[in-house]
PDB file of N, CA and C in Angstrom:
ATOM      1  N   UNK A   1      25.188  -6.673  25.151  1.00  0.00           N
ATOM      2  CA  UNK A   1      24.890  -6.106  23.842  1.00  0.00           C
ATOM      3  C   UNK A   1      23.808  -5.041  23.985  1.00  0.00           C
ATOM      4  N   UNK A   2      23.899  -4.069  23.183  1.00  0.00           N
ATOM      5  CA  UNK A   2      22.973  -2.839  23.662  1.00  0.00           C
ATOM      6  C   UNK A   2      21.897  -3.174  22.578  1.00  0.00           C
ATOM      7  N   UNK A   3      20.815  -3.142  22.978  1.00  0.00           N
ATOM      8  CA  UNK A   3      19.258  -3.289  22.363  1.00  0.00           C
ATOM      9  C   UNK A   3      19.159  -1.991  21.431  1.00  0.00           C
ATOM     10  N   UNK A   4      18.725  -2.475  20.662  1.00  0.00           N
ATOM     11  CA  UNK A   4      18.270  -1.117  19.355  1.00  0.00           C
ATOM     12  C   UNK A   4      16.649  -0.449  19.699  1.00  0.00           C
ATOM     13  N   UNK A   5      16.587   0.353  19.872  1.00  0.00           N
ATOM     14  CA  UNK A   5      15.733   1.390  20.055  1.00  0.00           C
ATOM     15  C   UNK A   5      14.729   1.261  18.869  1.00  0.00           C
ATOM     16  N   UNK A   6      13.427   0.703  18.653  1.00  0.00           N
ATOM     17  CA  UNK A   6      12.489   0.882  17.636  1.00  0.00           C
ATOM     18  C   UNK A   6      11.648   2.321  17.428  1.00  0.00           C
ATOM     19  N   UNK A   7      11.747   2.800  16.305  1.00  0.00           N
ATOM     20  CA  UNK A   7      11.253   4.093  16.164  1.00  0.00           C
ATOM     21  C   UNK A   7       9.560   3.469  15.251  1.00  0.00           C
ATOM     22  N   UNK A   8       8.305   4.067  16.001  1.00  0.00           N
ATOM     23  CA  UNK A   8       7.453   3.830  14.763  1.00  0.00           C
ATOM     24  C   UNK A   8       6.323   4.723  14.819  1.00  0.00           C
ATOM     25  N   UNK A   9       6.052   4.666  13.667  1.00  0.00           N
ATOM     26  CA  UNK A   9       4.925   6.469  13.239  1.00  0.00           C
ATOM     27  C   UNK A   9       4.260   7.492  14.841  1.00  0.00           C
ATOM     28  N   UNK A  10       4.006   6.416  15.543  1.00  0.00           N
ATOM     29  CA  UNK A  10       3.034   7.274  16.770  1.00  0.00           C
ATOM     30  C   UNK A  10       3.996   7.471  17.629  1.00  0.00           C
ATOM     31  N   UNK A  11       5.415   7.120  17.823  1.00  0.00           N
ATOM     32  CA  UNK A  11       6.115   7.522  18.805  1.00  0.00           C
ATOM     33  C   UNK A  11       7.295   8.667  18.044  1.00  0.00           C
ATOM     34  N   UNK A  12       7.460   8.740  17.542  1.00  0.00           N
ATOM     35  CA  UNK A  12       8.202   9.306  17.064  1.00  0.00           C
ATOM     36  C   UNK A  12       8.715  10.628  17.498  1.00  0.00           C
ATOM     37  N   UNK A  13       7.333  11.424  18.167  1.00  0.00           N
ATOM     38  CA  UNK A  13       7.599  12.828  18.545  1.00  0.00           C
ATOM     39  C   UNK A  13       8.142  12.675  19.802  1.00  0.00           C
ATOM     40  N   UNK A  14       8.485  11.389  20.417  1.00  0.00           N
ATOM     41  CA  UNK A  14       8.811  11.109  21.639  1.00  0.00           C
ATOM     42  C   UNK A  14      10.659  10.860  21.574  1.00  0.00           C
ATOM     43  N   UNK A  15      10.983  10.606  20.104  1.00  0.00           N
ATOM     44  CA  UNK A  15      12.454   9.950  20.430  1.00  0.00           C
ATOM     45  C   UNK A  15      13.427  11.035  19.804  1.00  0.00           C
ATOM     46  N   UNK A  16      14.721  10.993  19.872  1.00  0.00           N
ATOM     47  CA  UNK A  16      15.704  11.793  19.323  1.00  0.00           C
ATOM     48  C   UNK A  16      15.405  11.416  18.078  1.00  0.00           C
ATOM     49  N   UNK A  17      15.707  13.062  17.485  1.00  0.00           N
ATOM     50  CA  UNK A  17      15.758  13.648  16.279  1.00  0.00           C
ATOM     51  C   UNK A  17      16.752  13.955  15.541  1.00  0.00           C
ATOM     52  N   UNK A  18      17.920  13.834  16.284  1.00  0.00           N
ATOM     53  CA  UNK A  18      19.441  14.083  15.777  1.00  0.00           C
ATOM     54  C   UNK A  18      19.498  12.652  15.279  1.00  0.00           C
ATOM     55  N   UNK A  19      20.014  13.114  13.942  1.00  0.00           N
ATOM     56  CA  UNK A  19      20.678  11.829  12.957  1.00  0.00           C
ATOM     57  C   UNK A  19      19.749  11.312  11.982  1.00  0.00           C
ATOM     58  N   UNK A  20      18.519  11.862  11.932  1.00  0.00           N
ATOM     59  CA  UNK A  20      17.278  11.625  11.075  1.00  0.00           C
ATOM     60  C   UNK A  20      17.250  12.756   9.901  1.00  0.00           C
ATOM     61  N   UNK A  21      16.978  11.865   8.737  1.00  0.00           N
ATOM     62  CA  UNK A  21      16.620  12.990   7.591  1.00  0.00           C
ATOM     63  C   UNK A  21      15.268  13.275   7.934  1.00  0.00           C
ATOM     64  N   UNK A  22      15.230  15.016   6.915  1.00  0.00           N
ATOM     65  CA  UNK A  22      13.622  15.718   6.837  1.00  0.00           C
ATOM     66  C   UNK A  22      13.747  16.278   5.478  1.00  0.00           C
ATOM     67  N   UNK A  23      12.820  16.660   5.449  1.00  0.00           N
ATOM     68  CA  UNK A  23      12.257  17.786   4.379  1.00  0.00           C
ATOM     69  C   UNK A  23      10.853  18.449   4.797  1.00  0.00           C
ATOM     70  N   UNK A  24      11.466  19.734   4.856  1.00  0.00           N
ATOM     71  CA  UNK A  24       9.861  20.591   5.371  1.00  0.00           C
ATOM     72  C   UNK A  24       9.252  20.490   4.314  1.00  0.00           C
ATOM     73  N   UNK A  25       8.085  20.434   4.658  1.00  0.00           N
ATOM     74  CA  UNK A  25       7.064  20.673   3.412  1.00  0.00           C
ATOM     75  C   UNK A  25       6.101  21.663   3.723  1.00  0.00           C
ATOM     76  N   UNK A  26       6.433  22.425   4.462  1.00  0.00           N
ATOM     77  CA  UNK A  26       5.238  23.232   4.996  1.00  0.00           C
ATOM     78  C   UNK A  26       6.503  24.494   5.984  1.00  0.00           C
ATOM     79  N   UNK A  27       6.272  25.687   5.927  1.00  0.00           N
ATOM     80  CA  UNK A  27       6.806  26.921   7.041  1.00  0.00           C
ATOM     81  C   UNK A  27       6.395  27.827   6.797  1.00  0.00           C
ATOM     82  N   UNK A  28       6.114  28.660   8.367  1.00  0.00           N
ATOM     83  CA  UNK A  28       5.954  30.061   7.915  1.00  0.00           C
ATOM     84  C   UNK A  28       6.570  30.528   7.621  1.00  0.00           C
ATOM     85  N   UNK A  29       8.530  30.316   6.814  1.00  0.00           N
ATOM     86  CA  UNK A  29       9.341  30.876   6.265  1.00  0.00           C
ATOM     87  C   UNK A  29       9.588  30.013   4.730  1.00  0.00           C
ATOM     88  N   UNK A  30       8.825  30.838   3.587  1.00  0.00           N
ATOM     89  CA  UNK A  30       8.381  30.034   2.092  1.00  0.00           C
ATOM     90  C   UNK A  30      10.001  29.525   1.770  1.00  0.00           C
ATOM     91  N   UNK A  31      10.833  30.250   2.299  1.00  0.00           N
ATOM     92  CA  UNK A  31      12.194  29.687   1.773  1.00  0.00           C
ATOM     93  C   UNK A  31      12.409  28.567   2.160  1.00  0.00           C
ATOM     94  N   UNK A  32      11.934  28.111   3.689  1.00  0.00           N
ATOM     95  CA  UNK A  32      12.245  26.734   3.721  1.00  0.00           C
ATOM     96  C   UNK A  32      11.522  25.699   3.638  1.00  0.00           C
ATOM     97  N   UNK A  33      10.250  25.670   2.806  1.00  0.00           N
ATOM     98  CA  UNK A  33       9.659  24.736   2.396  1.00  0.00           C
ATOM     99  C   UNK A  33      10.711  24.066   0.938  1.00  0.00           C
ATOM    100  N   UNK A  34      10.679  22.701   1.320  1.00  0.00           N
ATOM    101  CA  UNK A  34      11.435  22.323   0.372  1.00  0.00           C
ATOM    102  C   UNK A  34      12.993  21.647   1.085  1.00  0.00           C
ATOM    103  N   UNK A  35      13.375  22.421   2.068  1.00  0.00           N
ATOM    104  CA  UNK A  35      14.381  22.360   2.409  1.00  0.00           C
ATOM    105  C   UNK A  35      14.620  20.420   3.062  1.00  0.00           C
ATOM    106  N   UNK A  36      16.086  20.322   2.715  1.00  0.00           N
ATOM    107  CA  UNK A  36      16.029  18.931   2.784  1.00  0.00           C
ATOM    108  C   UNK A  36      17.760  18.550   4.066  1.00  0.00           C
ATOM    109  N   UNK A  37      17.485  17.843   4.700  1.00  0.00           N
ATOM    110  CA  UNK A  37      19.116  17.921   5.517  1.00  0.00           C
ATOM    111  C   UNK A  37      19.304  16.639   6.376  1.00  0.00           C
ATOM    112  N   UNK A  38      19.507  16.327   7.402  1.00  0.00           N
ATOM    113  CA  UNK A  38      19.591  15.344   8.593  1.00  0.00           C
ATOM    114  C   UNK A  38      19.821  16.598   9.914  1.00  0.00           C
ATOM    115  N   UNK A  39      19.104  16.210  10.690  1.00  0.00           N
ATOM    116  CA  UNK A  39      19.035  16.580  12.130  1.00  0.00           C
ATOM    117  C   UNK A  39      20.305  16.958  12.571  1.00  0.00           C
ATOM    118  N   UNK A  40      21.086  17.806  12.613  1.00  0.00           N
ATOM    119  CA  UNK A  40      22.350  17.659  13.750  1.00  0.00           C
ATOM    120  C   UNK A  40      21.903  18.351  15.115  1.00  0.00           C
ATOM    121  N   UNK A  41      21.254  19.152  15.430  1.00  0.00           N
ATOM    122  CA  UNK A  41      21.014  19.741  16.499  1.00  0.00           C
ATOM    123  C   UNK A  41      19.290  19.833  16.711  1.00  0.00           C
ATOM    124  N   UNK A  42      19.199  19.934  18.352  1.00  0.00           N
ATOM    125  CA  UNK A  42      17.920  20.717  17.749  1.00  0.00           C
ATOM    126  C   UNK A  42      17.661  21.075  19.790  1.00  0.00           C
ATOM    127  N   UNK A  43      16.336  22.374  19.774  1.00  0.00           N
ATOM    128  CA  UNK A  43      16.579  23.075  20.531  1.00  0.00           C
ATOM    129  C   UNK A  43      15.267  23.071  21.151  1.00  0.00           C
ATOM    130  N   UNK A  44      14.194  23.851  21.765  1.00  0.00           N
ATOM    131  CA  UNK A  44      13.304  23.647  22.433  1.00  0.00           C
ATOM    132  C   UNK A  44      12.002  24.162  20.913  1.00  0.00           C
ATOM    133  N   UNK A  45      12.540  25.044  19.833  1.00  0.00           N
ATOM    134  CA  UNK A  45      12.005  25.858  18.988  1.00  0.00           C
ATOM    135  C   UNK A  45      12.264  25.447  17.479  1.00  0.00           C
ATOM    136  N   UNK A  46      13.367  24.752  17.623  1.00  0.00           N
ATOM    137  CA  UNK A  46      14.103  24.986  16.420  1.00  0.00           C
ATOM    138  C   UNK A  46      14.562  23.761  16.081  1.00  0.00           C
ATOM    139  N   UNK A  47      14.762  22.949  14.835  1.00  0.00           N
ATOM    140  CA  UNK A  47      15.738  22.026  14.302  1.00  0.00           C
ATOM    141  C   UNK A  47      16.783  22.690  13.630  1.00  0.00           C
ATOM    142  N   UNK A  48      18.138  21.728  13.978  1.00  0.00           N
ATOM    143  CA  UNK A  48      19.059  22.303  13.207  1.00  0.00           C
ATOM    144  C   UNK A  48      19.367  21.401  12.454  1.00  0.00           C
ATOM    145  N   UNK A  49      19.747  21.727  10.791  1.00  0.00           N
ATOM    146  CA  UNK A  49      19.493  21.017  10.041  1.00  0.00           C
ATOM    147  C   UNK A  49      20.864  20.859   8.804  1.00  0.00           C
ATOM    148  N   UNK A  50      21.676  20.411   8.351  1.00  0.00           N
ATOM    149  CA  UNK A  50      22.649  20.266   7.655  1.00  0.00           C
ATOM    150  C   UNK A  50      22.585  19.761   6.795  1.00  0.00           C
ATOM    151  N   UNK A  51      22.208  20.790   5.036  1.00  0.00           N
ATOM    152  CA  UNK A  51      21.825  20.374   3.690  1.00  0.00           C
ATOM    153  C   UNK A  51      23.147  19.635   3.271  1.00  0.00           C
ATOM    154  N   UNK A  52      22.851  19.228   2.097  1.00  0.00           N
ATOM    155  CA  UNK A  52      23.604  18.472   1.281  1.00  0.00           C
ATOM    156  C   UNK A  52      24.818  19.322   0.990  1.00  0.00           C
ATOM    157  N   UNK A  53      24.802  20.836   1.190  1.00  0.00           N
ATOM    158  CA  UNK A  53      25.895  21.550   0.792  1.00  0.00           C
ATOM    159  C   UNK A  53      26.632  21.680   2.328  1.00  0.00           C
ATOM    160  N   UNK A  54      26.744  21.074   3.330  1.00  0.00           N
ATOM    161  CA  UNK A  54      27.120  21.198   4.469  1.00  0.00           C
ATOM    162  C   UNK A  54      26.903  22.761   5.560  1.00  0.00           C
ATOM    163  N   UNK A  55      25.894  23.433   5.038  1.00  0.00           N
ATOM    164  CA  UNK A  55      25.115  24.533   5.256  1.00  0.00           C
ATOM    165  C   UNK A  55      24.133  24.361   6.593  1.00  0.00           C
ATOM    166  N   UNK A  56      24.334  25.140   7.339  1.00  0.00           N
ATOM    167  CA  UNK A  56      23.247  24.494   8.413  1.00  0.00           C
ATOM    168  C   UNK A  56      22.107  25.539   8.581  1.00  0.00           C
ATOM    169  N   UNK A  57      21.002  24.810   8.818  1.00  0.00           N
ATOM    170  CA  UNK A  57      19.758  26.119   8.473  1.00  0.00           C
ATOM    171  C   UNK A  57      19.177  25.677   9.742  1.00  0.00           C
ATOM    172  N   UNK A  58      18.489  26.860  10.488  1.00  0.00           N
ATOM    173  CA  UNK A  58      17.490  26.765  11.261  1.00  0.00           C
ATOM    174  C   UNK A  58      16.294  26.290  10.866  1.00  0.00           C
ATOM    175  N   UNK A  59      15.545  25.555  11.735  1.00  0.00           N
ATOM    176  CA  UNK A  59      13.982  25.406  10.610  1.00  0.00           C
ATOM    177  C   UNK A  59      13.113  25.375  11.851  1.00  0.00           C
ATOM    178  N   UNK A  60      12.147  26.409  12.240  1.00  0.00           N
ATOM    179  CA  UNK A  60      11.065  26.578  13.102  1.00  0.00           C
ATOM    180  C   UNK A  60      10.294  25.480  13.305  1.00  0.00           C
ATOM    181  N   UNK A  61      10.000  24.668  14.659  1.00  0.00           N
ATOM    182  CA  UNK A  61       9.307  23.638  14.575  1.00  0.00           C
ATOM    183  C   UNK A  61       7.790  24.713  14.616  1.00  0.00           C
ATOM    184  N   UNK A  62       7.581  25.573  15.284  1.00  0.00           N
ATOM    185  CA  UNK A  62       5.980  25.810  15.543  1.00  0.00           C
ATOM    186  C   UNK A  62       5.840  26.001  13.727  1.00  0.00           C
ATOM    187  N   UNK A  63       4.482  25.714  13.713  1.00  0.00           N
ATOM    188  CA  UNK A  63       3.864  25.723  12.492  1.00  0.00           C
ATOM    189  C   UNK A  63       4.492  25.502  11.121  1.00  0.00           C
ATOM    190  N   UNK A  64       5.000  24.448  11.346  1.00  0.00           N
ATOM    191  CA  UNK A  64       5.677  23.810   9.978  1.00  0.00           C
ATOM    192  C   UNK A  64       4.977  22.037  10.056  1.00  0.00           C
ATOM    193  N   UNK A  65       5.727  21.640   8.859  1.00  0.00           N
ATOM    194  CA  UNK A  65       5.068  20.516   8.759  1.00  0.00           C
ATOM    195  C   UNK A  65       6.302  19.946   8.028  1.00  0.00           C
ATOM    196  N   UNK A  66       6.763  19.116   8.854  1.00  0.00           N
ATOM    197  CA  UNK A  66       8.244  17.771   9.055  1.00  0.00           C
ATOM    198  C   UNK A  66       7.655  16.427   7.925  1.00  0.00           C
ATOM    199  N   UNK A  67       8.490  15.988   7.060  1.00  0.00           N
ATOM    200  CA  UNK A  67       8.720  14.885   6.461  1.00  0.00           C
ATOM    201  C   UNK A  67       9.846  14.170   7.283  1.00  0.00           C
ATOM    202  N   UNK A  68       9.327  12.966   7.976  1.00  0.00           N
ATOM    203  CA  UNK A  68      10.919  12.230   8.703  1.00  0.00           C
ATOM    204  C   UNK A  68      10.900  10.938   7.913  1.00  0.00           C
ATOM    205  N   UNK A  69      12.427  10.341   7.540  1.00  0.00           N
ATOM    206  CA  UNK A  69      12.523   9.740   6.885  1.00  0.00           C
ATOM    207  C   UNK A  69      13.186   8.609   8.217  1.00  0.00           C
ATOM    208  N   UNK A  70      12.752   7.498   8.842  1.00  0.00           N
ATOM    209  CA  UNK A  70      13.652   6.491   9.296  1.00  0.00           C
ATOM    210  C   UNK A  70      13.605   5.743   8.928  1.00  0.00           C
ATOM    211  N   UNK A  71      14.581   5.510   9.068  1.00  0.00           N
ATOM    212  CA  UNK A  71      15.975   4.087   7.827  1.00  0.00           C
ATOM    213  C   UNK A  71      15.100   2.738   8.814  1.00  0.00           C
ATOM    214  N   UNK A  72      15.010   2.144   8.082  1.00  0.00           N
ATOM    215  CA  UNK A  72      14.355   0.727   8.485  1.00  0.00           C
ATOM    216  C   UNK A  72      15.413  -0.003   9.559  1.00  0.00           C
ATOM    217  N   UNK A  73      16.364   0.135   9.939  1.00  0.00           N
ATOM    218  CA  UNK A  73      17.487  -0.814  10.636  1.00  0.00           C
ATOM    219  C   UNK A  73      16.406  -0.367  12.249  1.00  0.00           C
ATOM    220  N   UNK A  74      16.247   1.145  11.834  1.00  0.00           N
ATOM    221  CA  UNK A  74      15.762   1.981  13.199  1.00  0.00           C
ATOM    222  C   UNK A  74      13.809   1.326  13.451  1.00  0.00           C
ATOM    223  N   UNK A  75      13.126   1.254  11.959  1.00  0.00           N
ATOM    224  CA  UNK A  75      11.660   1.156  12.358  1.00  0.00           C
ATOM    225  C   UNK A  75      11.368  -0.302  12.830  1.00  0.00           C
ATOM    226  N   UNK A  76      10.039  -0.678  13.090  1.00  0.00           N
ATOM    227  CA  UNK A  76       9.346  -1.909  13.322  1.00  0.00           C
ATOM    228  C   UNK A  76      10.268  -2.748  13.102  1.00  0.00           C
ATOM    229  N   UNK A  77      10.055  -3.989  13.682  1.00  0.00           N
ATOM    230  CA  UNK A  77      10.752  -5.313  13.349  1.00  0.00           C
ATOM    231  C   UNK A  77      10.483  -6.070  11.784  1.00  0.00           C
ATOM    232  N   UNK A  78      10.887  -6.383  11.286  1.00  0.00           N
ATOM    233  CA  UNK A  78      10.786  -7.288   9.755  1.00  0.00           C
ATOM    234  C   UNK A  78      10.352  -6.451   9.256  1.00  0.00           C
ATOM    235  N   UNK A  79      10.905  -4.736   8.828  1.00  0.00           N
ATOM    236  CA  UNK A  79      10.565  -3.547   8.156  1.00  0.00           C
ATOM    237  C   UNK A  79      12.067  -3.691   6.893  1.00  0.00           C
ATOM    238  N   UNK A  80      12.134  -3.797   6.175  1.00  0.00           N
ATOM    239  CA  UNK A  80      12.943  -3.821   5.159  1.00  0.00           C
ATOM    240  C   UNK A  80      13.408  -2.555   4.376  1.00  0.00           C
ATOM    241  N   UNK A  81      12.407  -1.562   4.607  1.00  0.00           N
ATOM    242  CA  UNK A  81      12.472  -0.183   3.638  1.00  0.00           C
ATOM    243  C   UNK A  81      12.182   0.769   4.985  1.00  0.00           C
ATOM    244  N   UNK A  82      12.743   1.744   4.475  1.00  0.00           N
ATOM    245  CA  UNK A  82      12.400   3.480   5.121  1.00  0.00           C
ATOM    246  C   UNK A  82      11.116   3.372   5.144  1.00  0.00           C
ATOM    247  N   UNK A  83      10.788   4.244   6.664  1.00  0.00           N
ATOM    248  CA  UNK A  83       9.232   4.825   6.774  1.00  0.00           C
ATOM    249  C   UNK A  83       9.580   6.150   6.355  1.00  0.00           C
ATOM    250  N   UNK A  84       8.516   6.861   5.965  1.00  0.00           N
ATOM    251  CA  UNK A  84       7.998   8.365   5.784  1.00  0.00           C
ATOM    252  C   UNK A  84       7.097   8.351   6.572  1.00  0.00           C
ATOM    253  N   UNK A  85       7.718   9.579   7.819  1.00  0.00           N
ATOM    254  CA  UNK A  85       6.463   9.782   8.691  1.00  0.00           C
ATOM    255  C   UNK A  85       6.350  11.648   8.773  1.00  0.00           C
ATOM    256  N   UNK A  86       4.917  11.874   8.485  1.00  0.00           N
ATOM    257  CA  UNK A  86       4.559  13.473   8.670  1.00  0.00           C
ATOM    258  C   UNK A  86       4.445  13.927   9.656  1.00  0.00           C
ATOM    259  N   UNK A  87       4.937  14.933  10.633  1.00  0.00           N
ATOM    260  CA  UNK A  87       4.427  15.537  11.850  1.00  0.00           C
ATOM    261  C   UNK A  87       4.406  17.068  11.931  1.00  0.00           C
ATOM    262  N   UNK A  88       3.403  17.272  12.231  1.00  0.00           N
ATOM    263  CA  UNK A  88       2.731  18.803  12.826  1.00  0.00           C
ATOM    264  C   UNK A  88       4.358  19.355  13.421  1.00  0.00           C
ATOM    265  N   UNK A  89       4.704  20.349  13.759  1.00  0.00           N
ATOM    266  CA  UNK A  89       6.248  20.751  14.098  1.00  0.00           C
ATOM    267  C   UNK A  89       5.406  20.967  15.680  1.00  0.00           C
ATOM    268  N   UNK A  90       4.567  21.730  15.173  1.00  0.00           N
ATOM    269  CA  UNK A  90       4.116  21.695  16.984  1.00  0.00           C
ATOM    270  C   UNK A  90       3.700  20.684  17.861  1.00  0.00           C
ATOM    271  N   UNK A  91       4.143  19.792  17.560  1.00  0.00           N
ATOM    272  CA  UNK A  91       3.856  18.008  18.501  1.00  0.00           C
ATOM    273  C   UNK A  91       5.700  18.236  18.685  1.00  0.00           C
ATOM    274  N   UNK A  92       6.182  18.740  18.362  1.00  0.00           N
ATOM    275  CA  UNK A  92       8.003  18.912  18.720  1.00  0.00           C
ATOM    276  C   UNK A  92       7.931  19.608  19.408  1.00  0.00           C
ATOM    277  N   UNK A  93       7.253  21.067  20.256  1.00  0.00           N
ATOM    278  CA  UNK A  93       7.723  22.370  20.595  1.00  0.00           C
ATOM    279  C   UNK A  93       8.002  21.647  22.345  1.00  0.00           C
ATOM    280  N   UNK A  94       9.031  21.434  22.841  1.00  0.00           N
ATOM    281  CA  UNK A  94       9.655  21.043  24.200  1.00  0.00           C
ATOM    282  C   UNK A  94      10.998  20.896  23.669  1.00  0.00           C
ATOM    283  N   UNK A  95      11.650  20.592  25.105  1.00  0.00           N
ATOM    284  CA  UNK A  95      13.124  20.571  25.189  1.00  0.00           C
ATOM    285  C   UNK A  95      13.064  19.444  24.699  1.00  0.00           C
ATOM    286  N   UNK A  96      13.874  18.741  23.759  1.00  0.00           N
ATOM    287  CA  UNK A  96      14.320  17.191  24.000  1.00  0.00           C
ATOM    288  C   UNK A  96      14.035  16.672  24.562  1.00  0.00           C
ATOM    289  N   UNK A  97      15.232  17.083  25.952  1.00  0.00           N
ATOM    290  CA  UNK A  97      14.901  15.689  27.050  1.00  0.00           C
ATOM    291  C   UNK A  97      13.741  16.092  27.674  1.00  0.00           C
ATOM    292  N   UNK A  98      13.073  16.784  27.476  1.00  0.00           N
ATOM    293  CA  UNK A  98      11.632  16.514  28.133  1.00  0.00           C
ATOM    294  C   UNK A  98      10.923  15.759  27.207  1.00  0.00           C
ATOM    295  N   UNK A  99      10.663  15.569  26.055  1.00  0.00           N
ATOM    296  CA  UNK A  99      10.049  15.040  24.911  1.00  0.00           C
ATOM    297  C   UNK A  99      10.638  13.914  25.495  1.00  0.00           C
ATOM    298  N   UNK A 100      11.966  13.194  25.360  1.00  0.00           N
ATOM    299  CA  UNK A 100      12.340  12.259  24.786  1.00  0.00           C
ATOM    300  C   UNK A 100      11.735  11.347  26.551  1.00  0.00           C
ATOM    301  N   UNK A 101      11.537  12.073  27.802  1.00  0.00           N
ATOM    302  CA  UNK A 101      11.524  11.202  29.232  1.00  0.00           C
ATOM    303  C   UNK A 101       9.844  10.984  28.954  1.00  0.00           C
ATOM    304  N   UNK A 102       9.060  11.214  28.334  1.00  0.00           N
ATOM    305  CA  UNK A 102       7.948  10.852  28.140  1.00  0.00           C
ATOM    306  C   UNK A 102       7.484   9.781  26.982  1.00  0.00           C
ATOM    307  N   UNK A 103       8.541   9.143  26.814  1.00  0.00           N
ATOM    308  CA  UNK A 103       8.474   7.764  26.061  1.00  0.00           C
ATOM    309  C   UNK A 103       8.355   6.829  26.732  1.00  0.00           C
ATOM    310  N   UNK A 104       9.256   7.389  28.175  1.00  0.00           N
ATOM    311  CA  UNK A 104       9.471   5.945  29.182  1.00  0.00           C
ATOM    312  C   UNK A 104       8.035   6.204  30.102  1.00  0.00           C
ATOM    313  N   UNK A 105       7.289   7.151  30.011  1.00  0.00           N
ATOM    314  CA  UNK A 105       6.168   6.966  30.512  1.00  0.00           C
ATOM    315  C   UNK A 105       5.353   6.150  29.862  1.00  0.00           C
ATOM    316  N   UNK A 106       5.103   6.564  28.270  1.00  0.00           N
ATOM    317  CA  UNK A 106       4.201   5.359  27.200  1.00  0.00           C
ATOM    318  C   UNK A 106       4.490   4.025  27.895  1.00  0.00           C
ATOM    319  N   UNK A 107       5.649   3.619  27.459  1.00  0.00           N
ATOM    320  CA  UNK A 107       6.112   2.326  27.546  1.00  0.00           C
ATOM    321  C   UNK A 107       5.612   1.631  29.002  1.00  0.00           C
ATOM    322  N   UNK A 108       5.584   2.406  30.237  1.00  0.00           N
ATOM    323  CA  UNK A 108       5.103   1.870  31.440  1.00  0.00           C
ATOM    324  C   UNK A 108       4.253   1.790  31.776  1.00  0.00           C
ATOM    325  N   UNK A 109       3.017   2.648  30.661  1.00  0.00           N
ATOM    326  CA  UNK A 109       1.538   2.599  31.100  1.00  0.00           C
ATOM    327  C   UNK A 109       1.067   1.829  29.710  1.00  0.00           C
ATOM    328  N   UNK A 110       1.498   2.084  28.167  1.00  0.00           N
ATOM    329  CA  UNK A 110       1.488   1.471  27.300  1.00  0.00           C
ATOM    330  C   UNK A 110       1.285  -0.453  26.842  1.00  0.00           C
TER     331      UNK A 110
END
């Protein structure tokens, strides 16, 4: 049986981002403050993001400011409700899998 992956506030900039809702609340582009979608892609610079109208928008991680919404199945153990977690966009600026192989470092010195 495959183990479920716990997502929680301080690791977060460490795990995949595809399949997670956001809402910027903060860009140096005023149009996309506000903007609301789930993760489908995302790049060393950039989230890619797919609104409610099936529209996909770029959204600059440097100097923005991320609302992440994870669904409780994903957070802490005996978590019943969604977390809201805020992050700086620039705690994102790496490739993925470079972000995401420095979790398994936490966890081994952690």
């Amino acid at each position: 049986m495959k183990s479920k992956v716990e997502i929680i506030p301080s690791t977060l900039i460490y795990h995949e981002l595809i399949g997670l809702e956001i809402k910027v609340i903060r860009s140096t582009n005023p149009s996309l403050t506000g903007t609301r979608g789930r993760v489908i892609n995302e790049t060393k610079n950039m989230l890619i993001v797919e609104n409610s109208k099936s529209r996909e928008l770029k959204i600059p991680k440097a100097d923005s400011e991320i609302l992440f919404r994870i669904p409780a199945e994903l957070s802490e153990k005996g978590r019943r409700s969604d977390m809201l977690v805020k992050i700086q966009g620039n705690l994102l600026l790496s490739q993925p899998e470079n972000r995401i192989k420095n979790i398994k470092k936490l966890r081994k010195w952690g």
